[in-house]
Protein backbone atom coordinates (compact mmCIF):
# COMPACT_ATOMS: atom_id res chain seq x y z
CA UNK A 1 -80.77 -90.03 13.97
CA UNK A 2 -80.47 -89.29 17.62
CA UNK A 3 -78.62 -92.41 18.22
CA UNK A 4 -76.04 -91.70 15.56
CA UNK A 5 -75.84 -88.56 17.51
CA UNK A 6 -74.84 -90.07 20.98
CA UNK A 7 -72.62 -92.07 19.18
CA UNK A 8 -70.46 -89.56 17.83
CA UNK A 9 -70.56 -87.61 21.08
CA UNK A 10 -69.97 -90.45 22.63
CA UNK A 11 -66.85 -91.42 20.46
CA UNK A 12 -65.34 -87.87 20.47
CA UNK A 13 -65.76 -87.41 24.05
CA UNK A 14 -63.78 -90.58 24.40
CA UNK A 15 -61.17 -89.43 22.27
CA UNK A 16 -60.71 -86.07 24.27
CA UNK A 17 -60.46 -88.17 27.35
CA UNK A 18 -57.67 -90.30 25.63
CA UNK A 19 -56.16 -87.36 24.14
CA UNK A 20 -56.16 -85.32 27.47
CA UNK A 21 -54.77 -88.43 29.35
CA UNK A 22 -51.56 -89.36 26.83
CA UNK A 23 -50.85 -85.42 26.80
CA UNK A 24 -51.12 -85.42 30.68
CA UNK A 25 -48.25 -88.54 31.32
CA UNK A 26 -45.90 -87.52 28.54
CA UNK A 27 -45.28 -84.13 30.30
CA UNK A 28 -45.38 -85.86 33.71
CA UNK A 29 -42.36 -87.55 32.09
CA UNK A 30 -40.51 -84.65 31.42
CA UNK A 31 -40.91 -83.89 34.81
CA UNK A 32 -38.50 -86.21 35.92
CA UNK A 33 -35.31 -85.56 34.72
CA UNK A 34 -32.32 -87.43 36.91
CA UNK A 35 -30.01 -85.33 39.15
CA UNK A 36 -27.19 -83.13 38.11
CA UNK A 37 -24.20 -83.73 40.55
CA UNK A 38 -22.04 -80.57 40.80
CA UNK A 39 -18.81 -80.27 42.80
CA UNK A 40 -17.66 -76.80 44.05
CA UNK A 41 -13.83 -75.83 43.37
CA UNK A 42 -11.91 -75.86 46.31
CA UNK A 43 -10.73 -72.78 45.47
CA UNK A 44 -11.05 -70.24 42.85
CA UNK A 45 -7.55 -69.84 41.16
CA UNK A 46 -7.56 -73.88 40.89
CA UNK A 47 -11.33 -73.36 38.76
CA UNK A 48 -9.73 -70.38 36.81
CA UNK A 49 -6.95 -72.58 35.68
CA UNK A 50 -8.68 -75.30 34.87
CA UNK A 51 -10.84 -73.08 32.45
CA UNK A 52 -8.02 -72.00 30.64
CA UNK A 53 -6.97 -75.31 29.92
CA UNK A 54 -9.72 -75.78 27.54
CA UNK A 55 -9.43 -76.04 23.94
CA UNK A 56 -11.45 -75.93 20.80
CA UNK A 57 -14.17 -78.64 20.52
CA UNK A 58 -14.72 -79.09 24.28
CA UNK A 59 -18.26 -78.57 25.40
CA UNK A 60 -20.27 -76.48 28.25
CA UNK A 61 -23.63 -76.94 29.95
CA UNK A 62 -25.73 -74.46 32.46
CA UNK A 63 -27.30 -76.13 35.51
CA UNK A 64 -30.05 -74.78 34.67
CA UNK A 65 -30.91 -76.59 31.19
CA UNK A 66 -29.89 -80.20 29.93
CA UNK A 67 -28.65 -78.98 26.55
CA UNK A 68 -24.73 -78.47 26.33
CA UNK A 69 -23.24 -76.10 23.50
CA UNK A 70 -19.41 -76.15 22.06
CA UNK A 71 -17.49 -73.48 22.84
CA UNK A 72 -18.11 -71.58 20.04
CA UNK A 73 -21.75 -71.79 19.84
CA UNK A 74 -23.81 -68.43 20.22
CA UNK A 75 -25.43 -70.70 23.24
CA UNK A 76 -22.35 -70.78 25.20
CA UNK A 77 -21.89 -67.19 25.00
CA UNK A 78 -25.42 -66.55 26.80
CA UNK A 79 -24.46 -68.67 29.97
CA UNK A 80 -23.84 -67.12 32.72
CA UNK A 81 -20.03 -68.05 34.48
CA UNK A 82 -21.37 -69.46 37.40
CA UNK A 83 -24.11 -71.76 36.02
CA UNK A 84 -21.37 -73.61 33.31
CA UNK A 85 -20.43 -76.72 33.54
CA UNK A 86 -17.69 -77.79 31.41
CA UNK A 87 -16.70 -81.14 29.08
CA UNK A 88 -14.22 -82.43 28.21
CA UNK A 89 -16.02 -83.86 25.29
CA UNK A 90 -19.46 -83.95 23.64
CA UNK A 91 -19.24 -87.54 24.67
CA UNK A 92 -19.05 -86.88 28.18
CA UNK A 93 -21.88 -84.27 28.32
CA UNK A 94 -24.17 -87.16 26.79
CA UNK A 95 -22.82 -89.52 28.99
CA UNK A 96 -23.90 -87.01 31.91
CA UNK A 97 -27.21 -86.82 30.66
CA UNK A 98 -27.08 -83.97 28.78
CA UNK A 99 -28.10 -83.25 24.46
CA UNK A 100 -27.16 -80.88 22.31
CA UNK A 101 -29.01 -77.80 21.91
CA UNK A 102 -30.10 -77.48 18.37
CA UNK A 103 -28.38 -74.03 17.92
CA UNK A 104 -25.28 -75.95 17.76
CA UNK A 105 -24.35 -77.65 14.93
């Protein structure tokens, strides 16, 4: 009987370790997320005009996340001007490392 017990306390201690050790790495992964590369507008009429050249179906991003929203998501809305980064397609965005957020359909 007493064996059986240090067998199962044995075996579920194990499993906690195992547990504990797989939870541990997978957020250590989302740690490292690669490097967003931002370049500053030379000036600020040349940024204005660029954002008015975007139409419907283009994409924007915050530096502060790596989800992007379309335009006319509820997401995009919440961004603040000086954290978006704009697409020029959902492709890019991806291609720049970024998802979709899953308000955005």
């Amino acid at each position: 009987m007493k064996k059986d017990l240090f067998y199962i306390f044995t075996f579920s201690l194990g499993m906690i370790i195992v547990f504990g050790f797989g939870y541990f790495t997978s957020n250590l992964m989302k740690l490292q997320k690669p490097p967003i590369i931002i370049e500053k507008a030379v000036n600020e009429s040349n940024y204005t005009q660029n954002n008015q050249n975007f139409q419907e179906g283009e994409v924007v991003a915050s530096v502060n996340s790596d989800k992007f929203h379309f335009l006319n998501c509820s997401g995009a809305k919440t961004i603040k001007e000086e954290n978006k980064i704009y697409f020029k397609s959902a492709a890019e965005a991806i291609s720049a490392g970024f998802s979709l957020a899953g308000n955005c359909k």
